[in-house]
Protein backbone atom coordinates (compact mmCIF):
# COMPACT_ATOMS: atom_id res chain seq x y z
CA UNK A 1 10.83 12.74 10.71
CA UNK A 2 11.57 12.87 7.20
CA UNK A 3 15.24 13.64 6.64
CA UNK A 4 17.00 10.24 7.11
CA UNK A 5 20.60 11.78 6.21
CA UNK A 6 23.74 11.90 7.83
CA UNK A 7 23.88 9.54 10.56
CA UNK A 8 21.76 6.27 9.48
CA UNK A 9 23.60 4.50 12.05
CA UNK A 10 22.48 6.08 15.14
CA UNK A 11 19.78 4.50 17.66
CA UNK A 12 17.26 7.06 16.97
CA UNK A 13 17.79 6.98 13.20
CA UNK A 14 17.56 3.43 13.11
CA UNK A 15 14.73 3.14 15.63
CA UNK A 16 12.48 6.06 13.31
CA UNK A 17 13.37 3.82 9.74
CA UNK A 18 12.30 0.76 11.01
CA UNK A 19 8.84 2.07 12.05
CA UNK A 20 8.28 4.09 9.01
CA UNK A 21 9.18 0.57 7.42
CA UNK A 22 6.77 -1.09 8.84
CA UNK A 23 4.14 1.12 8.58
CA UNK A 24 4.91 0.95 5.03
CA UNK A 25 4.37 -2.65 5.38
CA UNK A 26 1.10 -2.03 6.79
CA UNK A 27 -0.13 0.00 3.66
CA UNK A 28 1.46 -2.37 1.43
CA UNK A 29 4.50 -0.41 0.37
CA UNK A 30 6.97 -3.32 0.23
CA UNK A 31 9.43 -1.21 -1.91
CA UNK A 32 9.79 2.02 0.51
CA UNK A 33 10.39 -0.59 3.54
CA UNK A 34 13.19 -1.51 1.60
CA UNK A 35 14.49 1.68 0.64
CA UNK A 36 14.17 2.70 4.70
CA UNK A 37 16.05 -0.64 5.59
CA UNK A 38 18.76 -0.74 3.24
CA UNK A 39 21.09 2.08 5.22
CA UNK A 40 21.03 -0.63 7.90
CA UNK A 41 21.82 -3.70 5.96
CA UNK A 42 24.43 -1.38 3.87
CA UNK A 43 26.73 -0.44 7.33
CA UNK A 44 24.39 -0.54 10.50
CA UNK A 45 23.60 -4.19 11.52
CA UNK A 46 24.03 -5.37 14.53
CA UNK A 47 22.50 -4.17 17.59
CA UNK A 48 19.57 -4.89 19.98
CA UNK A 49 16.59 -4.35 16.63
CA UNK A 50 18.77 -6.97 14.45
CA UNK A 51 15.71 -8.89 14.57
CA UNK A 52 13.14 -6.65 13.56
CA UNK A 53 15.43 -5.64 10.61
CA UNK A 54 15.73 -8.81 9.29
CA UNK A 55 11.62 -9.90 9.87
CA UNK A 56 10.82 -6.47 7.95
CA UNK A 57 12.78 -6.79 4.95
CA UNK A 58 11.84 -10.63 5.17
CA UNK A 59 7.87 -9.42 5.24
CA UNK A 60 8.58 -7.25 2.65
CA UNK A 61 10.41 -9.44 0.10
CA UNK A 62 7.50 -11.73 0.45
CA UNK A 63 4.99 -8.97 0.13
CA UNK A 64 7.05 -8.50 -3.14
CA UNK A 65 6.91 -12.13 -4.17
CA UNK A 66 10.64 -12.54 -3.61
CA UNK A 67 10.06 -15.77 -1.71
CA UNK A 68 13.49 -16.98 -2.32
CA UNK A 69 15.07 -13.66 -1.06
CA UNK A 70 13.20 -13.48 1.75
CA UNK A 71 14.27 -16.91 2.13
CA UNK A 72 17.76 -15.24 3.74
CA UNK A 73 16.30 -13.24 6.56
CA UNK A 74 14.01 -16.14 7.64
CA UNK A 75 16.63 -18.25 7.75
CA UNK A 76 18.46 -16.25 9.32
CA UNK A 77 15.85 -15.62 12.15
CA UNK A 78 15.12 -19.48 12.50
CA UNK A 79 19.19 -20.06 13.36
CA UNK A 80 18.71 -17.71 16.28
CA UNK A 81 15.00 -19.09 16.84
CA UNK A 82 13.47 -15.91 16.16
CA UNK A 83 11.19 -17.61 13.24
CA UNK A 84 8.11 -19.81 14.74
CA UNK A 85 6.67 -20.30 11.42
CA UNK A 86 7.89 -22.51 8.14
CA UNK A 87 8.54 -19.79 4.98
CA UNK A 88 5.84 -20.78 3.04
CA UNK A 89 3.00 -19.86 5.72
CA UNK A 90 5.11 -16.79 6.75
CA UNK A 91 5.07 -15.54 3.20
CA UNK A 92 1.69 -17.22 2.47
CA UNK A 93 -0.67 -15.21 5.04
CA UNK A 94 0.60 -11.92 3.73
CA UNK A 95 -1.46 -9.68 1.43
CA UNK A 96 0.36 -9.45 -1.83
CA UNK A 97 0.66 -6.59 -4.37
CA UNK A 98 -2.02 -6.27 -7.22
CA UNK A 99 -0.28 -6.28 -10.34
C-alpha cells in the first residue's frame, strides 16, 4: 500500500507504516522510516506496537548518527525494560550511512 492518507491512526495504517519503516531500515533508508513514523509520534501513540515505534525511529536516528536523539526512544524502552542493550552497542552494531 502506498497511499498513507486519511486515517494514519488506524490499526491497519499503523501496522502497514511500521513495516514499510523497517524495511526501509533494512535497505538503509533511515530518513523514509522517519517520514513513515512521524504520523504516529505526531497524534497516534499509544497502543499495543508502542514499542516497535519507538525501537524503529530509535534504529533509525542511530542509523542517521543522531545518537543523542535516539538517546529518547532508548530510554524510553529501557524504563519499560524493553531495551536489553546499553545505547552505545545498540547504535554501535548498526550499519551507518556513507557520506
Amino acid at each position: 500500500r502506498t497511499d498513507w492518507g486519511a486515517a494514519p491512526c488506524t490499526i491497519a495504517d499503523y501496522l502497514a507504516r511500521l513495516r514499510a519503516a523497517q524495511q526501509a531500515l533494512a535497505a538503509l533508508a533511515p530518513q523514509r522510516a522517519l517520514e513513515l513514523l512521524a504520523p504516529y509520534f505526531q497524534g497516534c501513540s499509544g497502543g499495543a506496537l508502542e514499542q516497535e515505534a519507538h525501537a524503529a525511529r530509535a534504529l533509525a536516528l542511530c542509523q542517521l548518527e543522531q545518537v543523542p536523539a535516539a538517546q529518547a526512544d532508548l530510554e524510553w524502552l529501557k524504563a519499560r525494560g524493553a531495551l536489553r542493550a546499553p545505547l552505545q552497542k545498540t547504535c554501535a552494531a548498526l550499519p551507518r550511512l556513507e557520506r
